[in-house]
Protein backbone atom coordinates (compact mmCIF):
# COMPACT_ATOMS: atom_id res chain seq x y z
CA UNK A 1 5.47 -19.20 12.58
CA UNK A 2 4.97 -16.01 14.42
CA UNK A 3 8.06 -14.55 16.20
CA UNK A 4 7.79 -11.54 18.18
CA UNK A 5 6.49 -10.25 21.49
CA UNK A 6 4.38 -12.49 23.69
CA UNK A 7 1.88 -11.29 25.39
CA UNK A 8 3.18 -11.69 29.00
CA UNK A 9 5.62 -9.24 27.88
CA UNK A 10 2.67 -6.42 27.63
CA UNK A 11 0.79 -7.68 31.23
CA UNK A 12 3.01 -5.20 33.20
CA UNK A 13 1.26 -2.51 31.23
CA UNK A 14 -2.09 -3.53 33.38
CA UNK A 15 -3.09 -4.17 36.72
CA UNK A 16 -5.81 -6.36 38.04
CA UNK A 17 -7.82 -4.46 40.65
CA UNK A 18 -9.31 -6.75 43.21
CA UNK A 19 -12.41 -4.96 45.26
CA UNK A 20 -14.26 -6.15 47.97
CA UNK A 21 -18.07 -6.92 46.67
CA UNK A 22 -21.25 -8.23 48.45
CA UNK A 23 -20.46 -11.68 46.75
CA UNK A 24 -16.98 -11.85 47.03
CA UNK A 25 -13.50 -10.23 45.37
CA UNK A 26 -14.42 -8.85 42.47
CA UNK A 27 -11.68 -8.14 39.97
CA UNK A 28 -11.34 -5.48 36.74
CA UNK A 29 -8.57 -4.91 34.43
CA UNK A 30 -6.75 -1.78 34.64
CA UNK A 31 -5.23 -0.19 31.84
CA UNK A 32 -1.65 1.24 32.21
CA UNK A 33 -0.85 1.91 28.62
CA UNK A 34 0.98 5.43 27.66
CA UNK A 35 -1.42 5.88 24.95
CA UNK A 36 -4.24 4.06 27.06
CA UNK A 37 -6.57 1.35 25.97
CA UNK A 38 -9.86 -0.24 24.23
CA UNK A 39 -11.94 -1.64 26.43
CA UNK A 40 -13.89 -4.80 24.79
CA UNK A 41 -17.06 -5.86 26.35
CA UNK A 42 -18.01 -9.22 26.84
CA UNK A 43 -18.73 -10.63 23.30
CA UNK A 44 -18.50 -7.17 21.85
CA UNK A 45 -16.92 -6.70 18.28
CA UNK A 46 -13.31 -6.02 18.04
CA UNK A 47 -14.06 -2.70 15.81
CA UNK A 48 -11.41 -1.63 12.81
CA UNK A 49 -11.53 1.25 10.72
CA UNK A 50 -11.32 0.30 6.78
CA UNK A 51 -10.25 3.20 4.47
CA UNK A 52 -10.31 2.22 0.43
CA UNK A 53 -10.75 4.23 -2.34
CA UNK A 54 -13.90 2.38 -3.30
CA UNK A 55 -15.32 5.31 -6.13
CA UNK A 56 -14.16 6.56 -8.87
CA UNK A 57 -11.26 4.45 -11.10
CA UNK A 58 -8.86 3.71 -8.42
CA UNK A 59 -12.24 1.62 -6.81
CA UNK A 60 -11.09 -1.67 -7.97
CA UNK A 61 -7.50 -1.30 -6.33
CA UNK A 62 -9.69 -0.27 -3.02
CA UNK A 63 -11.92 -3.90 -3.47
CA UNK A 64 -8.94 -5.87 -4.02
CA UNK A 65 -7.72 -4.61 -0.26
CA UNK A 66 -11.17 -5.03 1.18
CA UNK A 67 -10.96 -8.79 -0.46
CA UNK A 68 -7.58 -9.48 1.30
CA UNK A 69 -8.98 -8.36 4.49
CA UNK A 70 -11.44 -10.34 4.30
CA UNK A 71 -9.95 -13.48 3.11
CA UNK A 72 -7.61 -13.09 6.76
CA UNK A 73 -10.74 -12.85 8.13
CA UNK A 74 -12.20 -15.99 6.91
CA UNK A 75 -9.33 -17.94 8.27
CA UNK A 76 -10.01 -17.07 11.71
CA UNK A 77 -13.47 -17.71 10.98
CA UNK A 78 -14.47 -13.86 11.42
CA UNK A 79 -13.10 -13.62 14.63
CA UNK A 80 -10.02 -11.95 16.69
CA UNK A 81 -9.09 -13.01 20.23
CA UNK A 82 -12.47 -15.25 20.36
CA UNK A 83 -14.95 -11.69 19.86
CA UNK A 84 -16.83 -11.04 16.51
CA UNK A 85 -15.24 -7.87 13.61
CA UNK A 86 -17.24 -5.32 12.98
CA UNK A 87 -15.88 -3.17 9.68
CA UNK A 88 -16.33 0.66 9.60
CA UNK A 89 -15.83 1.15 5.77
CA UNK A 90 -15.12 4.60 4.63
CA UNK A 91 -14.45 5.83 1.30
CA UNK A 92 -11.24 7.84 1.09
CA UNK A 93 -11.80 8.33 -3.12
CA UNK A 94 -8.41 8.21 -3.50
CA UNK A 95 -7.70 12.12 -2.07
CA UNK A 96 -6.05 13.84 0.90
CA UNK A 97 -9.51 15.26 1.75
CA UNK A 98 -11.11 12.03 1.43
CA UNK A 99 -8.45 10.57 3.74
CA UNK A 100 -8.77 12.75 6.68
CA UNK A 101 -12.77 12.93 6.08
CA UNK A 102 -12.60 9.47 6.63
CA UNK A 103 -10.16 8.97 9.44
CA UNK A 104 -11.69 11.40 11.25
CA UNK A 105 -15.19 9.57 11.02
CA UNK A 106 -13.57 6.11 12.22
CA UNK A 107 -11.52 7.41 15.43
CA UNK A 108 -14.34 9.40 16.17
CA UNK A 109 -15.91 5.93 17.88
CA UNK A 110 -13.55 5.39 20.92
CA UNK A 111 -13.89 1.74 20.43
CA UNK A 112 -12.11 1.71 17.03
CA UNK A 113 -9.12 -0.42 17.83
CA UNK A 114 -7.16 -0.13 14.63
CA UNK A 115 -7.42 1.21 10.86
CA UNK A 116 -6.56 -0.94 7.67
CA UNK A 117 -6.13 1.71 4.60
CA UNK A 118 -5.13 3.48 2.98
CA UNK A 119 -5.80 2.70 -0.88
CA UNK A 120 -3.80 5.81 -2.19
CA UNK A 121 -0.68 7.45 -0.73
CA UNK A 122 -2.00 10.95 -1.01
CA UNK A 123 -5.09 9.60 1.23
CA UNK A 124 -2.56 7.78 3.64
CA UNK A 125 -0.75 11.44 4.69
CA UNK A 126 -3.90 12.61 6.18
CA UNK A 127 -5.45 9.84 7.82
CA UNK A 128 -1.91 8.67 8.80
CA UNK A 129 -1.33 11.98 10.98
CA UNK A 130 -5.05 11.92 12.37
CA UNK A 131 -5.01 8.56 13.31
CA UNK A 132 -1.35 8.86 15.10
CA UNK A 133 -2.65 11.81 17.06
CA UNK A 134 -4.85 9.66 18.22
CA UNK A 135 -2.84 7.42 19.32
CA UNK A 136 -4.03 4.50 17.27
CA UNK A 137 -2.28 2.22 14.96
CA UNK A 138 -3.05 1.80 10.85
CA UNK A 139 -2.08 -0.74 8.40
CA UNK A 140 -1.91 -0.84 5.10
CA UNK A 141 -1.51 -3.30 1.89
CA UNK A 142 -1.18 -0.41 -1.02
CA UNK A 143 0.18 2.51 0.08
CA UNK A 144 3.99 2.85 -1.86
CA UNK A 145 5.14 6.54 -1.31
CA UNK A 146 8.56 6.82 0.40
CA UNK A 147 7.19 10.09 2.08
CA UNK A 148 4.73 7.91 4.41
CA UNK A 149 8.15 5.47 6.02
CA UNK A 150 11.69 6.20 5.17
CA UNK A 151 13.95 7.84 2.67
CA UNK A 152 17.46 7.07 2.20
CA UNK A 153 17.20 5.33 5.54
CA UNK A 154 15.62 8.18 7.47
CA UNK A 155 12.46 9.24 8.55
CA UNK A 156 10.39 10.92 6.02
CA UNK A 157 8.52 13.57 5.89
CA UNK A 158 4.95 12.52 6.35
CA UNK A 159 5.82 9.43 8.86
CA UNK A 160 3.79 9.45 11.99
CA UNK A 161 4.30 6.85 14.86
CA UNK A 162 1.63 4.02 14.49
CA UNK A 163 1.99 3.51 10.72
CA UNK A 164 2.55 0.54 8.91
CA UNK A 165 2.40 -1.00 5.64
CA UNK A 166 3.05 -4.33 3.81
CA UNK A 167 3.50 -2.27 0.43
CA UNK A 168 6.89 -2.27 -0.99
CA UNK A 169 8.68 1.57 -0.32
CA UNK A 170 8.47 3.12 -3.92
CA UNK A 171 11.89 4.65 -2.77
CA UNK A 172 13.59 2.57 -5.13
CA UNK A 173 10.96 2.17 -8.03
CA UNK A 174 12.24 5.16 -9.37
CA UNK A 175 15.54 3.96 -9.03
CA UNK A 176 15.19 1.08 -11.00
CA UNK A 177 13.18 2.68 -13.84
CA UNK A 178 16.12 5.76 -13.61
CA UNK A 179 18.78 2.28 -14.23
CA UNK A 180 16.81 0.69 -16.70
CA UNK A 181 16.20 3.68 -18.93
CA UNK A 182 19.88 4.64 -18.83
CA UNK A 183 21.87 1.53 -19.03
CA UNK A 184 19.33 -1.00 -20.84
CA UNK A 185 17.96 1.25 -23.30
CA UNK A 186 20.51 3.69 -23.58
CA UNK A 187 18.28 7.13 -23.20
CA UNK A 188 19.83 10.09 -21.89
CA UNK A 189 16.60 12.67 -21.96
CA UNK A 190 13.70 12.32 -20.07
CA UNK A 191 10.36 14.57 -19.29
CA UNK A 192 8.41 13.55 -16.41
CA UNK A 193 5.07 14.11 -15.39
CA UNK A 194 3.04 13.49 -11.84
CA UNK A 195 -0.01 14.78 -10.45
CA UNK A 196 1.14 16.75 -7.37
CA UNK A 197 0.19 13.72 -4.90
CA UNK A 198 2.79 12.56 -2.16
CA UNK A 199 3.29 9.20 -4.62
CA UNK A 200 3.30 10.09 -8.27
CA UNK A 201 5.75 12.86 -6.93
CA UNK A 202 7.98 10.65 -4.95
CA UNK A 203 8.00 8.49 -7.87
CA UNK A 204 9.27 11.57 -10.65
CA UNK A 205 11.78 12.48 -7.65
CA UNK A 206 12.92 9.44 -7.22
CA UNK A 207 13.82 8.92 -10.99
CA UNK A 208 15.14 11.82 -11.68
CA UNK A 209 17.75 11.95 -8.70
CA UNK A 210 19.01 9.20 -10.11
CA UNK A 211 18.87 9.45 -14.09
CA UNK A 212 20.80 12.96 -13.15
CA UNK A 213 23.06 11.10 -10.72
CA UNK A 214 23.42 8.20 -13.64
CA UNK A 215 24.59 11.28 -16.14
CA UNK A 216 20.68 12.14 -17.67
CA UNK A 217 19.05 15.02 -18.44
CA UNK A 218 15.64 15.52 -17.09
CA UNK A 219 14.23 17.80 -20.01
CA UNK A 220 11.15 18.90 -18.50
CA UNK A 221 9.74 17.92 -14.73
CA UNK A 222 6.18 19.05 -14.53
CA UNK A 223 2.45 17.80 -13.51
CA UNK A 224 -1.04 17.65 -14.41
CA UNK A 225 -4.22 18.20 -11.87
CA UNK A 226 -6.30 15.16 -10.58
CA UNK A 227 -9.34 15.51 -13.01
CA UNK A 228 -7.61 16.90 -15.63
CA UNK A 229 -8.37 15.43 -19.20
CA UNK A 230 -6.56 17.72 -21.75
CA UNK A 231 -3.53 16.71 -22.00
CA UNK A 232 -2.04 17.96 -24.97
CA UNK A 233 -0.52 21.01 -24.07
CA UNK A 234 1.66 19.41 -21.60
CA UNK A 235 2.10 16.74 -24.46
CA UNK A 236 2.96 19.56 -26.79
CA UNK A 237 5.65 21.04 -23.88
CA UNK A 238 7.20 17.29 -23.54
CA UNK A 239 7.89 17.30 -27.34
CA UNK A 240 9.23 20.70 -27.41
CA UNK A 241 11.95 19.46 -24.68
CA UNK A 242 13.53 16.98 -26.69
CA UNK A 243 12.49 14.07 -24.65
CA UNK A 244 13.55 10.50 -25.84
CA UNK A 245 10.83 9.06 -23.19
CA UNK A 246 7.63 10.60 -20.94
CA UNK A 247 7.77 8.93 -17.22
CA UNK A 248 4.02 9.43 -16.46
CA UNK A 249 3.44 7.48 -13.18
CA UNK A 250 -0.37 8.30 -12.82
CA UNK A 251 -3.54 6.94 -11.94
CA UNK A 252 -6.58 6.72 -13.74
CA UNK A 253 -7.93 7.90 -15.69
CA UNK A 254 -5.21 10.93 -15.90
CA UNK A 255 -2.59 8.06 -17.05
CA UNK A 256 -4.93 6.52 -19.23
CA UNK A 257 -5.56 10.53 -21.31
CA UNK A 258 -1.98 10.96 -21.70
CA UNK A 259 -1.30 7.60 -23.19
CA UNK A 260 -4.33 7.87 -25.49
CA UNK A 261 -3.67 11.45 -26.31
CA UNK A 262 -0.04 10.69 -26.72
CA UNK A 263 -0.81 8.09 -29.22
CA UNK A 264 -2.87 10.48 -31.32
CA UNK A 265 -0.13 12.99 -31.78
CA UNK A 266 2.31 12.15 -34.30
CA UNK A 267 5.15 14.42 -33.53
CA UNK A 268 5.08 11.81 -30.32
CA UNK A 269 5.75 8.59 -31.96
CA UNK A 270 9.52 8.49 -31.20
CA UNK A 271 9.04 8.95 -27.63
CA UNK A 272 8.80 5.83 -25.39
CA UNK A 273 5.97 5.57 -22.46
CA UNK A 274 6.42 4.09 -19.10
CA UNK A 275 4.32 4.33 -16.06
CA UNK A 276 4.40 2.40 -13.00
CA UNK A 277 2.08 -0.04 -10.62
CA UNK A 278 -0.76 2.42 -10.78
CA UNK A 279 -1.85 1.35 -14.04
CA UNK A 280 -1.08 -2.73 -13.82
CA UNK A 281 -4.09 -3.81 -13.91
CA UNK A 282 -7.05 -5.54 -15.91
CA UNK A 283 -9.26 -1.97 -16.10
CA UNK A 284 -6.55 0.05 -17.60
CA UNK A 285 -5.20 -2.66 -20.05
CA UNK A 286 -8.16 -4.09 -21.53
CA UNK A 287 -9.82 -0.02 -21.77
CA UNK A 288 -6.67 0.76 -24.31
CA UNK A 289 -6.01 -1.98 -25.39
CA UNK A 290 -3.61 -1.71 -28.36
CA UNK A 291 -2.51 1.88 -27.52
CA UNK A 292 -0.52 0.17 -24.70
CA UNK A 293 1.19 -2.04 -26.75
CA UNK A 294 5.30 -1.14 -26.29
CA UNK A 295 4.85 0.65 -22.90
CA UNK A 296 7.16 0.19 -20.25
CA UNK A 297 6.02 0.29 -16.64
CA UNK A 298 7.87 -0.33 -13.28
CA UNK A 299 6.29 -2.44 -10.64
CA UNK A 300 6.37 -4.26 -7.62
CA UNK A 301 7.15 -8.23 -7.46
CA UNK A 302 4.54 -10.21 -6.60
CA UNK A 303 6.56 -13.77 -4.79
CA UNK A 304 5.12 -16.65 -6.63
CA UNK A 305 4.77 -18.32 -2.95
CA UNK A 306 2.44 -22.22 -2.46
CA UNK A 307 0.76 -19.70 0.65
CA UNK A 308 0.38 -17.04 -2.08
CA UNK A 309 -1.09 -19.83 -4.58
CA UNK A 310 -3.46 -21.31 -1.99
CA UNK A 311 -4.73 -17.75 -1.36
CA UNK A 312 -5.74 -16.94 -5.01
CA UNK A 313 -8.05 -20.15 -5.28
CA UNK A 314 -9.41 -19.17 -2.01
CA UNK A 315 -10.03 -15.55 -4.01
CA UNK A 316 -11.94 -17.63 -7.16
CA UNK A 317 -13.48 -19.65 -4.84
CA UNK A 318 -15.11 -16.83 -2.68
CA UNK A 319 -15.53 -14.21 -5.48
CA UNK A 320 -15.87 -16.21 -8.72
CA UNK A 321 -13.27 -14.72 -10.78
CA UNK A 322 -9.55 -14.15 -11.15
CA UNK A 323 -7.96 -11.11 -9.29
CA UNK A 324 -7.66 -8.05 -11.39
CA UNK A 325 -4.86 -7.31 -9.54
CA UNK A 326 -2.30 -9.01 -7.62
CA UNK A 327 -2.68 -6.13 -4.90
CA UNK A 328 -4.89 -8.38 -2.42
CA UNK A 329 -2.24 -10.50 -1.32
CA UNK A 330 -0.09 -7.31 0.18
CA UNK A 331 -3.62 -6.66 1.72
CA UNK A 332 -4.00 -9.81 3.15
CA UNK A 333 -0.44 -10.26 4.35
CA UNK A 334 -1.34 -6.45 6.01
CA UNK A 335 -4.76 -7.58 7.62
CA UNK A 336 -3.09 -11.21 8.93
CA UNK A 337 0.00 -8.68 10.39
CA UNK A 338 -2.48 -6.40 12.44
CA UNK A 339 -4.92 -9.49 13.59
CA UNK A 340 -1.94 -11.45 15.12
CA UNK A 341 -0.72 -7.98 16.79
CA UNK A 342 -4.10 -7.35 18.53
CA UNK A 343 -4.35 -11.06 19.88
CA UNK A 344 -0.69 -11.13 20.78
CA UNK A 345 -1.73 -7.59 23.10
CA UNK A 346 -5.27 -8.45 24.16
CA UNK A 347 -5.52 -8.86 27.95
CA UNK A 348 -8.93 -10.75 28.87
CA UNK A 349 -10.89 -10.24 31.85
CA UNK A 350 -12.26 -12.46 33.88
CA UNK A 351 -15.76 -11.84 32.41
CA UNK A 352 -14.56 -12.38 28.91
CA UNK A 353 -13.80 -8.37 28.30
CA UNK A 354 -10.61 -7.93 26.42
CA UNK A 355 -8.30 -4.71 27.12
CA UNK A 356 -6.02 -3.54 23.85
CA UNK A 357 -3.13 -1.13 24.89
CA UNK A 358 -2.81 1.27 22.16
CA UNK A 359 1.27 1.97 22.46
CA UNK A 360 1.30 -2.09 22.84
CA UNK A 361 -0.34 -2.77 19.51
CA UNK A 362 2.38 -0.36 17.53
CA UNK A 363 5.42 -1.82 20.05
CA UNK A 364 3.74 -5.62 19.05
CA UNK A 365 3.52 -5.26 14.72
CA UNK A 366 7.26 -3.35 15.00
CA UNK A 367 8.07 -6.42 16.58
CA UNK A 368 6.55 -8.34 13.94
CA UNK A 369 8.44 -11.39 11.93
CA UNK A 370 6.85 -14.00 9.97
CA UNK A 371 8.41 -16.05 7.45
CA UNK A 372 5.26 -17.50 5.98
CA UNK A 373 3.85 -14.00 4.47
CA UNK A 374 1.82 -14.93 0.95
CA UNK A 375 4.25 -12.25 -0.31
CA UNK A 376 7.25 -13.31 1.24
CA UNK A 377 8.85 -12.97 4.93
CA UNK A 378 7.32 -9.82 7.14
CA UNK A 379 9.42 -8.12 9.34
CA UNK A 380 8.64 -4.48 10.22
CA UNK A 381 11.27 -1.63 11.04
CA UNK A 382 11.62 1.10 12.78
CA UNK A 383 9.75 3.21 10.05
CA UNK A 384 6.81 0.82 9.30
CA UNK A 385 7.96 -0.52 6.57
CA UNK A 386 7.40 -4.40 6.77
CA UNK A 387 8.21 -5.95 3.18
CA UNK A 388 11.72 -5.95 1.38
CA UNK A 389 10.89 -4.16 -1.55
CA UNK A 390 11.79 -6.06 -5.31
CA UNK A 391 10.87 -3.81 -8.56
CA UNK A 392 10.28 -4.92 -12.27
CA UNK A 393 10.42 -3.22 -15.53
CA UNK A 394 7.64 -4.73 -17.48
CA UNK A 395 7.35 -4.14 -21.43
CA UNK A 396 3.78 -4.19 -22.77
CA UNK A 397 4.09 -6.48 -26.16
CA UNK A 398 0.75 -8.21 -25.92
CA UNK A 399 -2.33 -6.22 -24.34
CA UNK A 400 -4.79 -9.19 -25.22
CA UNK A 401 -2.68 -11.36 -22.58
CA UNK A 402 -4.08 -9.18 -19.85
CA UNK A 403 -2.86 -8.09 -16.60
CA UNK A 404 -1.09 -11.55 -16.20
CA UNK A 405 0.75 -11.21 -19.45
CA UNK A 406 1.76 -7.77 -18.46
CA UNK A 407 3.43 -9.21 -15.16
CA UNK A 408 5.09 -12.47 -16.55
CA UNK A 409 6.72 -9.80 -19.31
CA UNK A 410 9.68 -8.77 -16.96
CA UNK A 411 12.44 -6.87 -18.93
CA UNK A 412 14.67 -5.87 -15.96
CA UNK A 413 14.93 -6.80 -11.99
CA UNK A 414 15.87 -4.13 -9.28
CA UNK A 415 16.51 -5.94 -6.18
CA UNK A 416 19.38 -4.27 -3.66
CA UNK A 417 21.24 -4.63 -7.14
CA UNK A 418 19.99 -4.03 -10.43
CA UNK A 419 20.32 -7.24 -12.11
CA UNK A 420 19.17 -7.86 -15.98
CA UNK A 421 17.00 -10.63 -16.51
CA UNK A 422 16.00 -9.97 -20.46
CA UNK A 423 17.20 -7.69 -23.09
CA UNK A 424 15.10 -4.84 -23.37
C-alpha cells in the first residue's frame, strides 16, 4: 500500500489553458511548478538518468543497481504513467569526477525527469549538487555516507534538496563496529585507514568518535590514495602504533592489497582486520579466499522479507544466477520509490502529454510511506533518508561458504541499541 500525496493535491500547481481554435476550445496544460516542469509528449519516453559505477572493481556493485532498476521496471511492464523508459546510462567509475562528468551529461537533456545513482558516495557529492541545481530529483539504492543526508540529526554537509536514498545512513556503522570492538572483544587500540572519499572517511570518523567516546585510543588515523597498491609502509606505520586491530573500510581493490599485504607481514599477525559493506561480496571473497578467513566486517541488514524472497527468484529467473550481492534489493526498493512518485505527480493532457512538476516530485517521495518495501517499510525524512538503518558485525570463519555464508555469520546487531546476538 502506498500512502502519501495524491495527485489532486499537486493539480493546483497547473492550470489548464482553454483557447479559442478554428475547431473548437482547445486546451494545454500549464505548468506552475517553482522549479518548473517536464513536458512529456504524446507516447514519448519518460527519460531517467542512471549513474553506476559500471568499470573498474566496484562494476559489479553498479550492475546489481542497474538489475534492481530494472526488475521495478519489469513489473510495470517497462512503463511509467502509461509512456515507455528510456535509460541514459552513464558511468560514474566510482569517482567525484566521474560523478559530476556524468550528471552533467544526463541534465544536460531538458527532458531528463529524474536520476537513479549513485553507485559510490564520493560520486553521489558531485552529481548530488549538479543535479539539485538543477532542480531535479535523484535516487539512490547504494549510496551510505552520512555526509550526503544527516548527521546526528542535522543536515550534513554535502546534502542538497532533491536527494534521496534507500541505503541505510552509515552514520551508525561506525558506531556499531566502535561498540563491538570495545565491549565484545575487549580492544582498546585501534589504527584506521580510509581513502580520502566522503564514505570510507565518514566511516573512520564515525568509529573513532565513538571508540574515543567508549574510552579507546585511536593509535594512528590515516589514508591511502584510490589506485594505490603498496601498502606496506602504511602497514609498517599501523604496527609501529601499537594497534590491537586495522579498521580498513575500503573498496577494491585498495581493501583487497591491504588484507593480502597484511597477511604477508608477520609482525601483523596479532592484529585483527575488519572492513565494512564495501567488500561483502562474491568478487572480493572468492579472489582471497583463505586470507579472509577471521576478518570482521560491519554491514548493513538485508530483511529476510516473502516480497524480498519473491524478488531474488525473479533475479535467477531473469539473469540466470544468484546475486553477488544483496545490494539490488535497496536498488529496487529505490527505483519502485521514484516510479510511484512520478505517477503520483504526472498531470496528463488531454492529448495524452504528461506534465512532471519538478518541486512536486521531491515534495511527493518526502512524502513517501510504504510498508511493503523488499527491504522493509520506506518512509523518507526530511533529509532523504528513506530506510531505518540496522548494522551487523560479521566474522569471516568460512570463505568457501561465499558471500551468503559471510552474511548468515552475524556476531553482533546494532539496531537503535546495540544488542549481542553471538559471542564474538
Amino acid at each position: 500500500m502506498v500512502m502519501g500525496i495524491w495527485r489532486h493535491w499537486f493539480l493546483p500547481l497547473f492550470l489548464l489553458l482553454v483557447t479559442a481554435g478554428c475547431n473548437g476550445p482547445e486546451h494545454k496544460l500549464v505548468c506552475g511548478d517553482p522549479l518548473g516542469c517536464v513536458e512529456i509528449l504524446s507516447e514519448a519516453p519518460v527519460r531517467i538518468g542512471v549513474l553506476q559505477a559500471l568499470s573498474g572493481k566496484i562494476a559489479s556493485l553498479g550492475q546489481e543497481q542497474i538489475r534492481g532498476l530494472e526488475l521495478a521496471l519489469e513489473e510495470r511492464d517497462g512503463k511509467i504513467a502509461g509512456h515507455p523508459v528510456v535509460l541514459q546510462i552513464e558511468d560514474t567509475g566510482c569517482t567525484a569526477e566521474g560523478g559530476a562528468n556524468a550528471a552533467l551529461k544526463v541534465i544536460a537533456d531538458p527532458q531528463t525527469v529524474a536520476l537513479y545513482g549513485t553507485t559510490c558516495s564520493g560520486a553521489a557529492a558531485a552529481a548530488s549538487q549538479a543535479m539539485s541545481d538543477a532542480g531535479l530529483t535523484m535516487i539512490s539504492g547504494n549510496n551510505s555516507a552520512p555526509f550526503l543526508t544527516s548527521m546526528g540529526g542535522k543536515e550534513a554537509p554535502n546534502h542538497h534538496p532533491g536527494y534521496f536514498r534507500t541505503a541505510f545512513n552509515e552514520e551508525n556503522a561506525g558506531k556499531a563496529a566502535a561498540y563491538f570492538v570495545y565491549r565484545q572483544l575487549g580492544i582498546r587500540r585501534v589504527a584506521t585507514i580510509n581513502d580520502g572519499d566522503i564514505y570510507t572517511r565518514g566511516l573512520t570518523d564515525g568509529f573513532a568518535a565513538e571508540f574515543i567516546r567508549l574510552g579507546g585510543t585511536i593509535t594512528l588515523a590515516t589514508s591511502v590514495n584510490k589506485g594505490d597498491s603498496n601498502m606496506e609502509p602504511v602497514l609498517t606505520a599501523v604496527h609501529d602504533s601499537g594497534a590491537q586491530l586495522l579498521f580498513f573500510p575500503l573498496f577494491q581493490p585498495e581493501g583487497t592489497h591491504i588484507l593480502r599485504q597484511a597477511r604477508n607481514m608477520a609482525e601483523l599477525d596479532g592484529i585483527l582486520l575488519m572492513s565494512d559493506g564495501a567488500l561483502i561480496e562474491d568478487s572480493f571473497i572468492q579472489s582471497v579466499g583463505e586470507l579472509g578467513r577471521g576478518m570482521y566486517f560491519v554491514g548493513p541488514d538485508i530483511p529476510d522479507t516473502p516480497a524480498g524472497r519473491e524478488l531474488g527468484k525473479r533475479y535467477v529467473v531473469r539473469y540466470g544466477e544468484e546475486p553477488p550481492t544483496g545490494y539490488y534489493l535497496s536498488g529496487f526498493d529505490a527505483a519502485r520509490l521514484l516510479f510511484d512518485a512520478i505517477e503520483q505527480v504526472a498531470v496528463p493532457g488531454p492529448g495524452g502529454e504528461l506534465l512532471v512538476g519538478r518541486q512536486a516530485l521531491r515534495d511527493a517521495l518526502r512524502s513517501m510511506d510504504r510498508e511493503d518495501g523488499v527491504t522493509g517499510r520506506l518512509h523518507c525524512d526530511e533529509f532523504g533518508d528513506c530506510a531505518t538503518p540496522v548494522f551487523h558485525i560479521l566474522r569471516q570463519d568460512d570463505p568457501a561458504s561465499g558471500v551468503d555464508g559471510l552474511r548468515h555469520n552475524v556476531r553482533f546487531s546494532f539496531p537503535a541499541t546495540p544488542q549481542v546476538t553471538k559471542n564474538p
